[in-house]
PDB file of N, CA and C in Angstrom:
ATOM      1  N   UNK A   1       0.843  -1.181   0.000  1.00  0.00           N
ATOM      2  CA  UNK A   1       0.000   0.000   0.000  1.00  0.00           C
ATOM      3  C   UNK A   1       0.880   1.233   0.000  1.00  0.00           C
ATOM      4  N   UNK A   2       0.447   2.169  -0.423  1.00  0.00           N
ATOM      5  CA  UNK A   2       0.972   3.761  -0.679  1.00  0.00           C
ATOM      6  C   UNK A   2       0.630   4.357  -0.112  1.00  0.00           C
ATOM      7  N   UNK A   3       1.388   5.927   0.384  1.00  0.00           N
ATOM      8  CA  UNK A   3       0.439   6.260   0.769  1.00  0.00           C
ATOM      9  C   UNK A   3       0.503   6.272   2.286  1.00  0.00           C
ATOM     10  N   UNK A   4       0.468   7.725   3.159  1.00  0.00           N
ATOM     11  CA  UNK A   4       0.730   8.173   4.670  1.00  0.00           C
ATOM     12  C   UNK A   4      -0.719   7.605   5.053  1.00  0.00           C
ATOM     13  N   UNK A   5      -1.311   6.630   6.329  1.00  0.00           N
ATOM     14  CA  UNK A   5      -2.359   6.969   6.724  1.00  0.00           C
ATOM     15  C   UNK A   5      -2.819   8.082   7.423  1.00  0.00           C
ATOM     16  N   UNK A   6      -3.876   8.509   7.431  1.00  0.00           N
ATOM     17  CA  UNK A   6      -4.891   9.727   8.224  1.00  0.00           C
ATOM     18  C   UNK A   6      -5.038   8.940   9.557  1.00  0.00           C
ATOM     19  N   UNK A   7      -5.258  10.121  10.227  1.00  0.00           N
ATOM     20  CA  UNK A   7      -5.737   9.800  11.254  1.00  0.00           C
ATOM     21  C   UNK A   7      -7.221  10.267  11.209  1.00  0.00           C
ATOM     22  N   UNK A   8      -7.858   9.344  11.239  1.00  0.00           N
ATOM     23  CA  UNK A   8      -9.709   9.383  11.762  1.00  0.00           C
ATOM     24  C   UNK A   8     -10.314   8.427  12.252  1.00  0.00           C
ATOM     25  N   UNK A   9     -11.193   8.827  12.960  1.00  0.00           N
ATOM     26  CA  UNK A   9     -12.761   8.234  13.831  1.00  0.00           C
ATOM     27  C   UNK A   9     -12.874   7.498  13.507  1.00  0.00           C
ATOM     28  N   UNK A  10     -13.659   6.577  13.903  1.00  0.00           N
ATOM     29  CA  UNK A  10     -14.384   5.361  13.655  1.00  0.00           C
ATOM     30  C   UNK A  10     -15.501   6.066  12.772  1.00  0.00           C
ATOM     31  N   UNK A  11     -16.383   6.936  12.945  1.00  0.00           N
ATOM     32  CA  UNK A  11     -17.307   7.107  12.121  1.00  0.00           C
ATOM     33  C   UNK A  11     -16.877   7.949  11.263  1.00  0.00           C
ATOM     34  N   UNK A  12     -15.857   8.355  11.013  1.00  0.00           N
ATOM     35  CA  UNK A  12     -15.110   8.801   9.676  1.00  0.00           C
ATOM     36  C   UNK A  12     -15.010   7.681   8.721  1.00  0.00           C
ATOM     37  N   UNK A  13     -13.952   6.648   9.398  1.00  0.00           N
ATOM     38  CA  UNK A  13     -14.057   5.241   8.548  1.00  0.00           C
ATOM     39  C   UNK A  13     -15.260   4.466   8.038  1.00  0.00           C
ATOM     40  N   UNK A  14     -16.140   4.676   8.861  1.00  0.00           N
ATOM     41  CA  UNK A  14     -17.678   4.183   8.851  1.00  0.00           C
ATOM     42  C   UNK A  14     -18.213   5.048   7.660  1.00  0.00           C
ATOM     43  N   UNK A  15     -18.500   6.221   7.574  1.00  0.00           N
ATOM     44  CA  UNK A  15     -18.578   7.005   6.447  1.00  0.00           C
ATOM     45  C   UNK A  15     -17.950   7.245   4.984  1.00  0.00           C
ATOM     46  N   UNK A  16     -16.585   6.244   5.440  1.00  0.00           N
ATOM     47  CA  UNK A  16     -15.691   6.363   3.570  1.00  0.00           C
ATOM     48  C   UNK A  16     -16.043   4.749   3.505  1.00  0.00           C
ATOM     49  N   UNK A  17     -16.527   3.912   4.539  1.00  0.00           N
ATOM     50  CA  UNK A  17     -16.337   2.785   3.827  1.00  0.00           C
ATOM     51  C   UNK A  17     -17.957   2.668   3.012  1.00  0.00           C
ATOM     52  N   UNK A  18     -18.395   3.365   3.668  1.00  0.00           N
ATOM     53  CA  UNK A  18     -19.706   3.587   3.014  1.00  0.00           C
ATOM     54  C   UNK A  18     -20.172   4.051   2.075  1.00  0.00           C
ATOM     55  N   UNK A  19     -19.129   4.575   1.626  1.00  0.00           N
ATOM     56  CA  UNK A  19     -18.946   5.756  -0.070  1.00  0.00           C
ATOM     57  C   UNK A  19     -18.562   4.630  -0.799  1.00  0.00           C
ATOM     58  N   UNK A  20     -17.744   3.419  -0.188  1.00  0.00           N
ATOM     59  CA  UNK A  20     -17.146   1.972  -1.309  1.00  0.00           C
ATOM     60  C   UNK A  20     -18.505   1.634  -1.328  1.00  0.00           C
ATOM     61  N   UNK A  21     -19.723   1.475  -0.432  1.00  0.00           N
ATOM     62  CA  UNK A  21     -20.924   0.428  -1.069  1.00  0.00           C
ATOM     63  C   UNK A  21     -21.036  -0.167   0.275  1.00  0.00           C
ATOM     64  N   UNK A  22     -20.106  -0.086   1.331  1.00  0.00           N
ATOM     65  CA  UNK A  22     -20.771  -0.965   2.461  1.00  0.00           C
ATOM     66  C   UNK A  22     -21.998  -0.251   3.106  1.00  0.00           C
ATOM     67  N   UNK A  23     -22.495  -1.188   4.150  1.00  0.00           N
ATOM     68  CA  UNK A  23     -23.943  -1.182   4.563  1.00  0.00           C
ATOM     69  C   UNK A  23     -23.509  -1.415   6.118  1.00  0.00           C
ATOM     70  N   UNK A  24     -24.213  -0.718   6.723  1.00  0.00           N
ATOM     71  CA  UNK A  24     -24.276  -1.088   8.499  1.00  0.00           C
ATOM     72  C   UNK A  24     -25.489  -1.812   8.538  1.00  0.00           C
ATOM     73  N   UNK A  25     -24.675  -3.079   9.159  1.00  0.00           N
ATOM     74  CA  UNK A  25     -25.572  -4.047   9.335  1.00  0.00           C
ATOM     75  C   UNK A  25     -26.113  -4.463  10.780  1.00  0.00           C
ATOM     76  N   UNK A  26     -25.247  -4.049  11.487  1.00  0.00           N
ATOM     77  CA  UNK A  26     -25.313  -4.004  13.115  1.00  0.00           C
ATOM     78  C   UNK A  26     -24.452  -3.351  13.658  1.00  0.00           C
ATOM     79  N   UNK A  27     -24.971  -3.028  15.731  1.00  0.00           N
ATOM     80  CA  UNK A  27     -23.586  -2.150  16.006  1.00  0.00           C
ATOM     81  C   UNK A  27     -23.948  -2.841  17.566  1.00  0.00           C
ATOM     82  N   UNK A  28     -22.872  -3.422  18.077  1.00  0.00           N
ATOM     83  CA  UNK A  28     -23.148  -4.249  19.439  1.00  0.00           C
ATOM     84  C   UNK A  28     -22.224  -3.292  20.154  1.00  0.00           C
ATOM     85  N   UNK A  29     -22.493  -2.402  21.431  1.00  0.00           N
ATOM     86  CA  UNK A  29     -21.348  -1.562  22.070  1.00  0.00           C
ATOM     87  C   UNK A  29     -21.117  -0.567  21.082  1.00  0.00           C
ATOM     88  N   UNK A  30     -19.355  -0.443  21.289  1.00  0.00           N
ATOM     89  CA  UNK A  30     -19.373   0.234  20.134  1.00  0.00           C
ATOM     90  C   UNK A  30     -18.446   0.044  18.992  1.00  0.00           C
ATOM     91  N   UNK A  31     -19.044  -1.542  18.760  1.00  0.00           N
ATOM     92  CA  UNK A  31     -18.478  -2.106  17.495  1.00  0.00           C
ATOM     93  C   UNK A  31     -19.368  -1.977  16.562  1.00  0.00           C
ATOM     94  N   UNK A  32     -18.887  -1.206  15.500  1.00  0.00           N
ATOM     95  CA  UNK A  32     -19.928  -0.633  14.049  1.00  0.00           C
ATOM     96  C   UNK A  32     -19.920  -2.045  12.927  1.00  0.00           C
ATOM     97  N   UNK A  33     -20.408  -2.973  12.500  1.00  0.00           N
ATOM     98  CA  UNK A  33     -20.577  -4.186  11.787  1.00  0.00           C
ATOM     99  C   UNK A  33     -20.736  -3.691  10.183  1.00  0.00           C
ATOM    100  N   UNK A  34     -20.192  -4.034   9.519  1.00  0.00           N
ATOM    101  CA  UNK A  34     -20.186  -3.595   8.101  1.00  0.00           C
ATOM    102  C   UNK A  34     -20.199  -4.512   6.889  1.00  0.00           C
ATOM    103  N   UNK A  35     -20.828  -4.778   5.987  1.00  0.00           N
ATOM    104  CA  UNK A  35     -21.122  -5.699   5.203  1.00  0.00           C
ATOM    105  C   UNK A  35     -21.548  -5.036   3.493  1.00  0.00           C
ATOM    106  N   UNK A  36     -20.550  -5.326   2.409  1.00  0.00           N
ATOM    107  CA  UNK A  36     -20.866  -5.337   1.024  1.00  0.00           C
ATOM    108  C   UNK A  36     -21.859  -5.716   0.445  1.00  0.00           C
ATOM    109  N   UNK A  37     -22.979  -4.820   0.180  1.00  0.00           N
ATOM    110  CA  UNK A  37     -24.018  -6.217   0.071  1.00  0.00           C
ATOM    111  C   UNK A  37     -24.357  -6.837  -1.577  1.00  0.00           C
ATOM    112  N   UNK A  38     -23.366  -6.218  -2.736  1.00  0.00           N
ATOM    113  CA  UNK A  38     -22.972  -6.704  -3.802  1.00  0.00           C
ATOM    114  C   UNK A  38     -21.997  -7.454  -4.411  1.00  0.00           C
ATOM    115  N   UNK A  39     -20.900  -7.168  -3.322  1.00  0.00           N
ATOM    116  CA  UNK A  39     -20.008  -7.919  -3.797  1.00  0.00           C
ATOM    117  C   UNK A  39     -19.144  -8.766  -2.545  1.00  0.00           C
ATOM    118  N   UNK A  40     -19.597  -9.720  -2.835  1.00  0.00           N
ATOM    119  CA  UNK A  40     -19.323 -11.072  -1.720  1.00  0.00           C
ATOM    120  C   UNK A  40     -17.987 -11.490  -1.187  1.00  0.00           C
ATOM    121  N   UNK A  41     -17.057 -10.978  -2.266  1.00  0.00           N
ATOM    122  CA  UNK A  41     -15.545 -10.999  -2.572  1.00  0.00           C
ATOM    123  C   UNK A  41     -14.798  -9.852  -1.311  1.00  0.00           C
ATOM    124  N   UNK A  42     -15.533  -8.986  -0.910  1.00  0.00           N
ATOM    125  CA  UNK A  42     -15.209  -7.834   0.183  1.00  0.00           C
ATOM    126  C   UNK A  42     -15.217  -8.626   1.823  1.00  0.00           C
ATOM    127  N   UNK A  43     -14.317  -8.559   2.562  1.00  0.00           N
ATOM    128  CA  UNK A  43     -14.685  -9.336   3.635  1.00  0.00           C
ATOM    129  C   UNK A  43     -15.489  -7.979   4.735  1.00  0.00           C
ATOM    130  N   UNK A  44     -16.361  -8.487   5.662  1.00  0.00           N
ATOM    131  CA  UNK A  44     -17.461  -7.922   6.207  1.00  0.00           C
ATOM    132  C   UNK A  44     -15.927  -6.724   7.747  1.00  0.00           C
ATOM    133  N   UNK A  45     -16.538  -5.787   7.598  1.00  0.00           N
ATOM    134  CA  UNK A  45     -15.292  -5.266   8.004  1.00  0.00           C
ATOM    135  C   UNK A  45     -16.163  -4.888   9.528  1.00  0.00           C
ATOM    136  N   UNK A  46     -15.544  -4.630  10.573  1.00  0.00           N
ATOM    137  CA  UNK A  46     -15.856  -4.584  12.329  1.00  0.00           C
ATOM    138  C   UNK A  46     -15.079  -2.999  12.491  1.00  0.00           C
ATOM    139  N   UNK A  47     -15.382  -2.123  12.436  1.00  0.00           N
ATOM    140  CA  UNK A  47     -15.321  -0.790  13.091  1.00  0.00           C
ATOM    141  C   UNK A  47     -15.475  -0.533  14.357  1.00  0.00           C
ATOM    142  N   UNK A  48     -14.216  -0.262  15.152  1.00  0.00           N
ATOM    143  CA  UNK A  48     -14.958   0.420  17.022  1.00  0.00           C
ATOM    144  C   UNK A  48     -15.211   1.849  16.347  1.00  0.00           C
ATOM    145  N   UNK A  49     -16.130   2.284  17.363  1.00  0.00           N
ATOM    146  CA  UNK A  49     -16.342   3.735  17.203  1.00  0.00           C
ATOM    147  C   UNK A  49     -15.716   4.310  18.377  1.00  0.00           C
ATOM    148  N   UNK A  50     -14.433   4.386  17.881  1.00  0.00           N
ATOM    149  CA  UNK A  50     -13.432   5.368  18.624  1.00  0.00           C
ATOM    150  C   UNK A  50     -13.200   6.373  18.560  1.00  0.00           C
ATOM    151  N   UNK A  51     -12.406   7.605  19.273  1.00  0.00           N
ATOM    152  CA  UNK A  51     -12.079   8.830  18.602  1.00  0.00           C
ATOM    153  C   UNK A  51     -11.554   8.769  17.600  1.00  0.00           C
ATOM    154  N   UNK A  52     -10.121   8.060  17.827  1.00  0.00           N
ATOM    155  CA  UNK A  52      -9.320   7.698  16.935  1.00  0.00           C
ATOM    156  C   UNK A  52      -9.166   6.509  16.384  1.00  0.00           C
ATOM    157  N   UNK A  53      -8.871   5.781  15.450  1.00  0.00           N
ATOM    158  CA  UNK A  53      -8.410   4.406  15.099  1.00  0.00           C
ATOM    159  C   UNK A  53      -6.669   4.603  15.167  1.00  0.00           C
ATOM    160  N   UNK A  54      -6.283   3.427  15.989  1.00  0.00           N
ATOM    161  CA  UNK A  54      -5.074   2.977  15.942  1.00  0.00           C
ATOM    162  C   UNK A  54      -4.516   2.656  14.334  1.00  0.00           C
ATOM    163  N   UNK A  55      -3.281   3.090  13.835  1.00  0.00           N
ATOM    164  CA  UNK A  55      -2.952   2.941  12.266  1.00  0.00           C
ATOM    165  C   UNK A  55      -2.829   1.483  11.902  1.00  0.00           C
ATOM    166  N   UNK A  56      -2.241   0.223  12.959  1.00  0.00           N
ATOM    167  CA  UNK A  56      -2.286  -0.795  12.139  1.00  0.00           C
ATOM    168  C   UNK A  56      -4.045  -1.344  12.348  1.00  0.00           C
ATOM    169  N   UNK A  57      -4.889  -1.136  12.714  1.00  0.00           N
ATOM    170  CA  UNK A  57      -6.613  -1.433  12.953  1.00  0.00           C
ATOM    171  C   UNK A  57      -6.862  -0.656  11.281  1.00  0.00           C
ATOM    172  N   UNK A  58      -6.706   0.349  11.348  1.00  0.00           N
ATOM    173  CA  UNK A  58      -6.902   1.301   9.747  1.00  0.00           C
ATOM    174  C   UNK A  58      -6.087   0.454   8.554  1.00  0.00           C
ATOM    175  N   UNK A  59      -4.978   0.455   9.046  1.00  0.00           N
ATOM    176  CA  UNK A  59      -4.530  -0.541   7.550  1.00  0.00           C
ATOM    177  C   UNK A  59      -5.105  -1.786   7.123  1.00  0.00           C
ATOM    178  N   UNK A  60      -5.507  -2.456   8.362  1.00  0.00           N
ATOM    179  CA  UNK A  60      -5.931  -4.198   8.031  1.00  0.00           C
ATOM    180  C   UNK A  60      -7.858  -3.716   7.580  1.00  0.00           C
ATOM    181  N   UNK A  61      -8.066  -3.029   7.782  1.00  0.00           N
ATOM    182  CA  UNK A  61      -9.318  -2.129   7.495  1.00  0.00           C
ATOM    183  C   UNK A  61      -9.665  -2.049   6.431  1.00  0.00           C
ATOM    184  N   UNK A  62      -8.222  -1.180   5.772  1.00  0.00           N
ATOM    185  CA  UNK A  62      -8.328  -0.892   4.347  1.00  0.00           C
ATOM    186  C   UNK A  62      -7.879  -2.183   3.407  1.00  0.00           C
ATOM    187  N   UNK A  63      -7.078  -2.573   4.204  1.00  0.00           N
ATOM    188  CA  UNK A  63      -6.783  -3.853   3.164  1.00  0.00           C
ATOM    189  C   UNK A  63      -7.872  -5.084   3.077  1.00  0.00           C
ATOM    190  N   UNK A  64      -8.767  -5.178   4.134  1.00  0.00           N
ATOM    191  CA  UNK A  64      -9.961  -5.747   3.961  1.00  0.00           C
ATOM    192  C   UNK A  64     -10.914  -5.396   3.455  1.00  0.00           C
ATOM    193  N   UNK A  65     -10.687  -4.072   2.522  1.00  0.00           N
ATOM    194  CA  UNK A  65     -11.764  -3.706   1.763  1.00  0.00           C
ATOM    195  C   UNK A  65     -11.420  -3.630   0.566  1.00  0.00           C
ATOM    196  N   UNK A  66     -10.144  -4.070   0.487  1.00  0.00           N
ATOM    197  CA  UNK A  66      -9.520  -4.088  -0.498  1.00  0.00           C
ATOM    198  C   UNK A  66      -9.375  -3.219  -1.717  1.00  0.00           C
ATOM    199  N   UNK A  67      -8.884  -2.315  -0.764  1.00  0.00           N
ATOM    200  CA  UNK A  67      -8.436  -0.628  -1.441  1.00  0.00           C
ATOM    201  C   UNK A  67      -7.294  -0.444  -0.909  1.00  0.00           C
ATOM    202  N   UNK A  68      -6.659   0.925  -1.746  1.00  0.00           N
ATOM    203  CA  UNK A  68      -5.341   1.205  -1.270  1.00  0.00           C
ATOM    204  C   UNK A  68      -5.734   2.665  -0.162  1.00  0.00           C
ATOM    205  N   UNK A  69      -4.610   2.785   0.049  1.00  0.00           N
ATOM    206  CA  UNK A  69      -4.839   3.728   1.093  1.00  0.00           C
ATOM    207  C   UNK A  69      -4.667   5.505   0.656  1.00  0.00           C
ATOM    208  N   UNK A  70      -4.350   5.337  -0.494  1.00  0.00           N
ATOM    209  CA  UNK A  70      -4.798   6.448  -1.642  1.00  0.00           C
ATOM    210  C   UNK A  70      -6.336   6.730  -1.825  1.00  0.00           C
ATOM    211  N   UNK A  71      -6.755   5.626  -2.251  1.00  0.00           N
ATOM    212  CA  UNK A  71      -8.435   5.518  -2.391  1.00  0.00           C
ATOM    213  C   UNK A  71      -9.057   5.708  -1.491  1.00  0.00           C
ATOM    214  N   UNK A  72      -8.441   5.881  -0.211  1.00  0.00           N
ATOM    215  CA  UNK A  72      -9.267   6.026   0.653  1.00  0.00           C
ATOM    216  C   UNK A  72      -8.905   7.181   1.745  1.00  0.00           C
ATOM    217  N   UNK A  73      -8.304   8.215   1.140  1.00  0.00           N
ATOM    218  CA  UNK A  73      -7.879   9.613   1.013  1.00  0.00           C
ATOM    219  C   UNK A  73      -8.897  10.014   0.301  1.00  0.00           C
ATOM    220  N   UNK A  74      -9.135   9.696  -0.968  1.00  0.00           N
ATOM    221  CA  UNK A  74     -10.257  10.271  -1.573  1.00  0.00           C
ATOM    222  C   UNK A  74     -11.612  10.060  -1.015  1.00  0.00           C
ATOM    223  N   UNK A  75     -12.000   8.838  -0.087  1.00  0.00           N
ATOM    224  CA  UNK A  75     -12.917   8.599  -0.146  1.00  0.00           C
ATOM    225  C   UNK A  75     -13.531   9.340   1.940  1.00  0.00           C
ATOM    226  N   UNK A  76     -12.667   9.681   1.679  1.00  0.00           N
ATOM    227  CA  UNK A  76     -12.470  10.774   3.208  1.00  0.00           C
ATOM    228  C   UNK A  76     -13.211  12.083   2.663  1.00  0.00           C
ATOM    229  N   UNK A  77     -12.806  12.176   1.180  1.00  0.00           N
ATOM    230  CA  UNK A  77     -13.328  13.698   0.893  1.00  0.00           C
ATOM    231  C   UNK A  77     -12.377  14.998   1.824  1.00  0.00           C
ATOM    232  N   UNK A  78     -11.368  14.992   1.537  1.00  0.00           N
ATOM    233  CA  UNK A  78     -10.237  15.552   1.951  1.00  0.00           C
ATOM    234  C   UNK A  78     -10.224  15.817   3.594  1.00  0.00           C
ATOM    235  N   UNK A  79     -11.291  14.829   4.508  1.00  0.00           N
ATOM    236  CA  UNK A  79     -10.696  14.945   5.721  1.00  0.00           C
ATOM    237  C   UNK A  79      -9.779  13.969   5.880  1.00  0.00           C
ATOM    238  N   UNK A  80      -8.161  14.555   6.812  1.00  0.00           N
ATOM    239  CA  UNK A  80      -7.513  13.200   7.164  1.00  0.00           C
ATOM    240  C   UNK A  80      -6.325  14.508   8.363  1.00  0.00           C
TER     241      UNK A  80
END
């Protein structure tokens, strides 16, 4: 992957992964549950809703959504 990570929220992440097509499917505590609901090939990704996300939680994040971490600069919409 390329590319400095951002630092953001859980519901920052919750909000760009949601611009890829995911869906909140549940939220137990404050684990946010996330699920592709077109493409099956995406593994179902687990969000805490933290202030912050820790950077290696954000990388295995992004790499389970299987984007780079460029794409998902954009998909922040220039917050980071």
């Amino acid at each position: 992957m390329s590319g400095k990570l951002p630092v953001v929220s859980g519901q920052d992440a919750v909000r760009a992964f949601q611009r890829l097509g995911y869906e909140v499917v549940r939220q137990r505590g404050s684990h946010i549950r996330l699920r592709h609901p077109i493409d099956p090939a995406r593994q179902p990704l687990t969000v805490p809703d933290h202030r912050t996300l820790k950077p290696g939680l954000l990388r295995r994040l992004i790499r389970d959504a299987q984007i780079e971490v460029d794409e998902f600069h954009k998909l922040l919409g220039g917050k980071s």
